[in-house]
Protein backbone atom coordinates (compact mmCIF):
# COMPACT_ATOMS: atom_id res chain seq x y z
CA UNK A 1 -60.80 -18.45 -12.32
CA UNK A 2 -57.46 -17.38 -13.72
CA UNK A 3 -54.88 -17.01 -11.19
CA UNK A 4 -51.72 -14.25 -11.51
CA UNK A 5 -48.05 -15.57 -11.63
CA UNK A 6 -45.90 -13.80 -9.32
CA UNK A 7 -43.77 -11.15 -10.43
CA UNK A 8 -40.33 -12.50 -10.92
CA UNK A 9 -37.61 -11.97 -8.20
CA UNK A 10 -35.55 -8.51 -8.38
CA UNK A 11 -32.39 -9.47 -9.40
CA UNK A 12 -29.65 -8.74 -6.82
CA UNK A 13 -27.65 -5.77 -6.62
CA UNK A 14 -23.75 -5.51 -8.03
CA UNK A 15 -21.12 -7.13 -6.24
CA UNK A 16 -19.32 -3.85 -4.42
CA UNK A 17 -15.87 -3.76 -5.81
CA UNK A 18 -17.34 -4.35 -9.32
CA UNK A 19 -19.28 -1.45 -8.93
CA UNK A 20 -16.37 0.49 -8.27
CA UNK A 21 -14.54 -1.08 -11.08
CA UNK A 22 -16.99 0.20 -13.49
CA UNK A 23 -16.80 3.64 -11.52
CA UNK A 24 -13.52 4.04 -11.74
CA UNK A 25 -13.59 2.80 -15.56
CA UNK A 26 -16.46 5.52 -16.22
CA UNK A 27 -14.91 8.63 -14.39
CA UNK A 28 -11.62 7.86 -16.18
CA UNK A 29 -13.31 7.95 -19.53
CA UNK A 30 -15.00 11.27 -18.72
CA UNK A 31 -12.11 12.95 -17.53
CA UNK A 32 -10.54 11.74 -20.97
CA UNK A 33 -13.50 13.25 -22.81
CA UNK A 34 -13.64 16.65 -20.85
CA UNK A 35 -10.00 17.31 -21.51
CA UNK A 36 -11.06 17.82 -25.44
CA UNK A 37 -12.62 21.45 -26.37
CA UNK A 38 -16.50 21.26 -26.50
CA UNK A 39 -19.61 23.04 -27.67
CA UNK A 40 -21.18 25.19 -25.45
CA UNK A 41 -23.88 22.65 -25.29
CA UNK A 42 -21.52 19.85 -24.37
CA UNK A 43 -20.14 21.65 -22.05
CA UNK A 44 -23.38 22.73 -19.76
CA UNK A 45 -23.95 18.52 -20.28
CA UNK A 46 -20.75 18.21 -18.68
CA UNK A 47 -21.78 20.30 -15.40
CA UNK A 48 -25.11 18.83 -15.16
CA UNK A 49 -23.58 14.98 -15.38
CA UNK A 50 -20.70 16.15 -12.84
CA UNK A 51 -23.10 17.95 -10.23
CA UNK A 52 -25.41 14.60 -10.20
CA UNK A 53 -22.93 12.72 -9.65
CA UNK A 54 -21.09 14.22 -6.94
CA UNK A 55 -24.55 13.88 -5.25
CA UNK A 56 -25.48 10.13 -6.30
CA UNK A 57 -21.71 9.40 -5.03
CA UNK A 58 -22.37 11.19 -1.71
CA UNK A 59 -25.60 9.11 -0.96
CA UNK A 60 -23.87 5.76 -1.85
CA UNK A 61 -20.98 6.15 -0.48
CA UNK A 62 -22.65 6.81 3.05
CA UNK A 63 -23.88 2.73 2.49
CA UNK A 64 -20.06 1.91 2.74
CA UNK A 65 -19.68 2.58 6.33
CA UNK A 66 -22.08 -0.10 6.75
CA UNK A 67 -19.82 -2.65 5.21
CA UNK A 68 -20.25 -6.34 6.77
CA UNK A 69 -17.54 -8.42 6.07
CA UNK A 70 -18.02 -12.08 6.01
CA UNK A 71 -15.29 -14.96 5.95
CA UNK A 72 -14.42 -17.79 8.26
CA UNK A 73 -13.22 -16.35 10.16
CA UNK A 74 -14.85 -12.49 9.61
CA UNK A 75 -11.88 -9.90 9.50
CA UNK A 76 -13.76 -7.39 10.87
CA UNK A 77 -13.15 -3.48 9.43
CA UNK A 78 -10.43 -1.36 11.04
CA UNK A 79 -12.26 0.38 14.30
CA UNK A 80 -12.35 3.91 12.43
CA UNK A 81 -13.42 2.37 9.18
CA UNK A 82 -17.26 3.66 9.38
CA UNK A 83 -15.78 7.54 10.42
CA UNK A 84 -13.18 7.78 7.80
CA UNK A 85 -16.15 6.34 4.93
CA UNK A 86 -18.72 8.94 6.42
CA UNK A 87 -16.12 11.59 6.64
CA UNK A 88 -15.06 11.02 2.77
CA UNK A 89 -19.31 10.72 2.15
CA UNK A 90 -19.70 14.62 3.72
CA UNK A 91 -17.00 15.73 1.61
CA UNK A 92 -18.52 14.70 -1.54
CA UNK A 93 -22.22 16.23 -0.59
CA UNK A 94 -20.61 19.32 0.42
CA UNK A 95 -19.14 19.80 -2.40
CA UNK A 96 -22.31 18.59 -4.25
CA UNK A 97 -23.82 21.44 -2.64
CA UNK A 98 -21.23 24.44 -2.97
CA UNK A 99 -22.35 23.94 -6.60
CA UNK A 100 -25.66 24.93 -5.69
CA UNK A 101 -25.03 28.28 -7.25
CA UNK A 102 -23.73 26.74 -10.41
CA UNK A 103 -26.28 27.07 -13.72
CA UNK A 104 -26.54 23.20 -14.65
CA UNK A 105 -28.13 22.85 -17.80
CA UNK A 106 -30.29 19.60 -16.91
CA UNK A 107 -33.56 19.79 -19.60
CA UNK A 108 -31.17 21.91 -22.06
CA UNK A 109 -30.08 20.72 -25.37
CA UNK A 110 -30.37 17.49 -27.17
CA UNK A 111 -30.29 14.62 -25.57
CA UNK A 112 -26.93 12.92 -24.54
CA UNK A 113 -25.70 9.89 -26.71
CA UNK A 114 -26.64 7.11 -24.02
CA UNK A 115 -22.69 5.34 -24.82
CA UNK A 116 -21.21 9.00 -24.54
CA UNK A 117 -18.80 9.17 -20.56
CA UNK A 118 -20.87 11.11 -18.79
CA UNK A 119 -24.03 9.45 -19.55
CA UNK A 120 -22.76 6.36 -18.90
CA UNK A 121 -20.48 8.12 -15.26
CA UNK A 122 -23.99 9.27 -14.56
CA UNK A 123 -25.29 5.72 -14.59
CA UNK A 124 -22.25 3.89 -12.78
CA UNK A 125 -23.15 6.54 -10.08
CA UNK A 126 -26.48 5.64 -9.71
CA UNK A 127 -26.08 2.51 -10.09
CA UNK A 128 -23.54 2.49 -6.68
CA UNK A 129 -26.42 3.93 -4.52
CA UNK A 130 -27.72 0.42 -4.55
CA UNK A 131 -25.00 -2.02 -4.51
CA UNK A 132 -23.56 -0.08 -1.59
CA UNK A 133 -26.96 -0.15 0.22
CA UNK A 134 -25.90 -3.14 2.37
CA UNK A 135 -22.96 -4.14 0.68
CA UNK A 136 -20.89 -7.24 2.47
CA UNK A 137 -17.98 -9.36 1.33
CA UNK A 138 -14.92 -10.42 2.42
CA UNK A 139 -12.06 -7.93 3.95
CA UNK A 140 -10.36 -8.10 0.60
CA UNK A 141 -13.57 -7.37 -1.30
CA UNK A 142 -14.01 -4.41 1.44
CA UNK A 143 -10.14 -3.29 0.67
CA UNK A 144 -10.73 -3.86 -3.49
CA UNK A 145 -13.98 -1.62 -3.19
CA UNK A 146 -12.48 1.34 -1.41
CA UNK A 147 -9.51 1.55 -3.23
CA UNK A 148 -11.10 1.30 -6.79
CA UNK A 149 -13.45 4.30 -4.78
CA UNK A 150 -10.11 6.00 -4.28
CA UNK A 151 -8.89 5.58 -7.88
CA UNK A 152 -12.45 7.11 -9.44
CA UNK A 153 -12.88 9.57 -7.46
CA UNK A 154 -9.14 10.87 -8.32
CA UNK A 155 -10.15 10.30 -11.77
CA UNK A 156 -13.01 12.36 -11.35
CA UNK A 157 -11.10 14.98 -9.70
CA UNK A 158 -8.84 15.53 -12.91
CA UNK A 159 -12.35 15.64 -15.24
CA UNK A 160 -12.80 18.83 -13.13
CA UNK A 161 -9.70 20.47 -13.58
CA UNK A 162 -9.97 19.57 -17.21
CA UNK A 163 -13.57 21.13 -17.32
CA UNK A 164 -11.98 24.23 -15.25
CA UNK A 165 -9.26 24.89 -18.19
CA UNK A 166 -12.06 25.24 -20.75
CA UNK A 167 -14.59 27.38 -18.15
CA UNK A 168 -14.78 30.83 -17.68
CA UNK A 169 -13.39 32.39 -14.73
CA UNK A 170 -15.93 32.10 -12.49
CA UNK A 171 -17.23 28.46 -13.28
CA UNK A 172 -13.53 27.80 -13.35
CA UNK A 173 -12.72 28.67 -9.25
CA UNK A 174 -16.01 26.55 -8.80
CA UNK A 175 -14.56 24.02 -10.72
CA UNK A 176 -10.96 23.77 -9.21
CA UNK A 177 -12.56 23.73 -6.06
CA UNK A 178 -15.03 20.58 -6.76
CA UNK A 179 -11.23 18.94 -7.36
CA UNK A 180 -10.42 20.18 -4.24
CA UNK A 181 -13.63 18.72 -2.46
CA UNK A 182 -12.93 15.02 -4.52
CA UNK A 183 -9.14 15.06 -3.37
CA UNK A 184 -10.54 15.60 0.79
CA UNK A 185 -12.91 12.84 0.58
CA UNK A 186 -10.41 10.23 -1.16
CA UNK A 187 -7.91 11.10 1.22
CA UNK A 188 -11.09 10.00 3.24
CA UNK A 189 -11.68 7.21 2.28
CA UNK A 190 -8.13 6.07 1.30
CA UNK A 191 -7.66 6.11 4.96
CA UNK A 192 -10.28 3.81 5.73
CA UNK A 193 -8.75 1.28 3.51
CA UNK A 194 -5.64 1.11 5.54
CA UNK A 195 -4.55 -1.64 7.99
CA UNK A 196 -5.87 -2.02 11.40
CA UNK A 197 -2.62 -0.89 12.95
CA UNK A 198 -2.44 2.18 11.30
CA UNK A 199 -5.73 3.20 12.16
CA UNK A 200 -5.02 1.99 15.88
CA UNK A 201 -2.62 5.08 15.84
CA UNK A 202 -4.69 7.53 14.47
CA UNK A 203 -7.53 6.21 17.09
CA UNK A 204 -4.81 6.72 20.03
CA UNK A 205 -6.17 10.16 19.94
CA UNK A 206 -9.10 9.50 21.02
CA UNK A 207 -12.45 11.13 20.29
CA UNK A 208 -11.97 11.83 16.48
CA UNK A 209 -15.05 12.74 14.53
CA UNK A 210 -15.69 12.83 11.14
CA UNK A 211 -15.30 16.19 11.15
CA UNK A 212 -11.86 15.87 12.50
CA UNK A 213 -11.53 13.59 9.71
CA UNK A 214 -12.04 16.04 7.21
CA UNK A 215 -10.00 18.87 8.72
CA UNK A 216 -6.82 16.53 8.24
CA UNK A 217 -7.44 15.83 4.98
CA UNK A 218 -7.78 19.43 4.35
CA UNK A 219 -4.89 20.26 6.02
CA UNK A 220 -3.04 17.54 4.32
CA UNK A 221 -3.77 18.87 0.88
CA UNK A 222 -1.19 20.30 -0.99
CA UNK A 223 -2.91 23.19 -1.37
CA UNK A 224 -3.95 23.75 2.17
CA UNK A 225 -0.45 25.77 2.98
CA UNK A 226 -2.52 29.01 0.85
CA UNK A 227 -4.36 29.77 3.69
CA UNK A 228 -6.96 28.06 5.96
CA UNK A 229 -10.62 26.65 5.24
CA UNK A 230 -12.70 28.13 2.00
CA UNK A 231 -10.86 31.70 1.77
CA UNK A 232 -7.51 29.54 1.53
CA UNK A 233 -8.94 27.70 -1.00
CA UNK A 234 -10.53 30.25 -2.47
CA UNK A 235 -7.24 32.34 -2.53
CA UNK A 236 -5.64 29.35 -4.31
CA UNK A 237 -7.97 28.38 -7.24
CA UNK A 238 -7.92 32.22 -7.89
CA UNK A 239 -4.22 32.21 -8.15
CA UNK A 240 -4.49 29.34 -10.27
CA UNK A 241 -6.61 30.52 -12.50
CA UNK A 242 -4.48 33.63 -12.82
CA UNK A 243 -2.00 31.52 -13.74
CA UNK A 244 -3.89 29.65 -16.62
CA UNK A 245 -4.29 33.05 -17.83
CA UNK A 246 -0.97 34.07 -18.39
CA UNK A 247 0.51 30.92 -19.95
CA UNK A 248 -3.20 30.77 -22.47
């Protein structure tokens, strides 16, 4: 009677901050790569690769606020840690979604070149829904992790605006205002990377919600002062766009 060998142990996920690192590596190499002209083609790829991730980043960056941080002794997060990661994780799926509208060309076209920036954004992206499951680590892994966050998701911000200058006009306002969406939630989540006495003064309010969370960071934005919520914004990617068109 022939017996079966177990199935070999899953091997464990990435360490946190090096999934970031590689995050941050792969959404500065496809903001590189989207600032050159493309093919039509290459250029629906583009949309498809940044609309999936801005929803795999949503989903594992929700697995942040979880963070357990372990050390002798444990340096426990900052109090508003898990509200300033979940406020920075709504950002991201709302803007996820506001490109609901958007034609993504999943399906279309050749396949991508598995080494080419999206493809391999795409994966790092993926790849973060998992390590950031339960991630845990010491309070300068925790600190290393959200600011290499911080640092992709800016880089991924300027891969939109470099997609926007090659759009047309309408995919262009939805583009500027994905970078808008990407520069609220890393003011998000560069927040909850700060000390425990600055966040002590921001929780001497009392009562803030995520929500609350992300109205400062819109209001913080430089762009905020063109108005309030989406028509502001709206009003402001127009005008920039306007603007593209006269100096083209």
């Amino acid at each position: 009677m022939s017996s079966r060998s177990a199935a070999p142990p899953l091997p464990p996920p990435p360490h946190p901050a090096a999934t970031a690192r590689v995050l941050s590596e792969t959404a500065r190499a496809a903001a590189d790569a989207w600032a050159q002209p493309m093919e039509t083609a290459q250029f629906n790829r583009a949309l498809s690769q940044l609309y999936s991730v801005l929803r795999d980043l949503g989903i594992a960056v929700r697995g942040l606020a979880r963070y357990q941080t372990t050390g002798n002794p444990a340096d426990p997060a900052p109090l508003g840690f898990p509200r300033h990661v979940q406020a920075g994780a709504q950002h991201l799926l709302d803007t996820w979604q506001s490109l609901d509208g958007l034609l993504v060309a999943e399906g279309f076209g050749p396949l991508p070149d598995p080494d080419e920036p999206g493809t391999s954004l795409c994966q790092a992206a993926r790849t973060a829904i998992t390590a950031w499951r339960q991630p845990a680590g010491t309070s300068t892994d925790r600190n290393t992790t959200m600011e290499r966050l911080v640092a992709a998701l800016r880089f991924l911000a300027t891969a939109a605006k470099n997609l926007a200058a090659y759009a047309p006009r309408q995919r262009a306002i939805e583009l500027l205002a994905v970078d808008e969406g990407l520069t609220g939630a890393a003011a998000c989540l560069a927040r909850a990377a700060r000390a425990p006495a600055d966040d002590a003064a921001l929780g001497s309010r009392g009562g803030d919600t995520p929500n609350d969370d992300r109205e400062r960071a819109t209001t913080n934005s430089p762009t905020a002062s063109g108005g309030s919520g989406a028509t502001g914004d709206m009003n402001i990617v127009t005008t920039s766009i306007a603007e593209h068109g006269k100096t083209g």
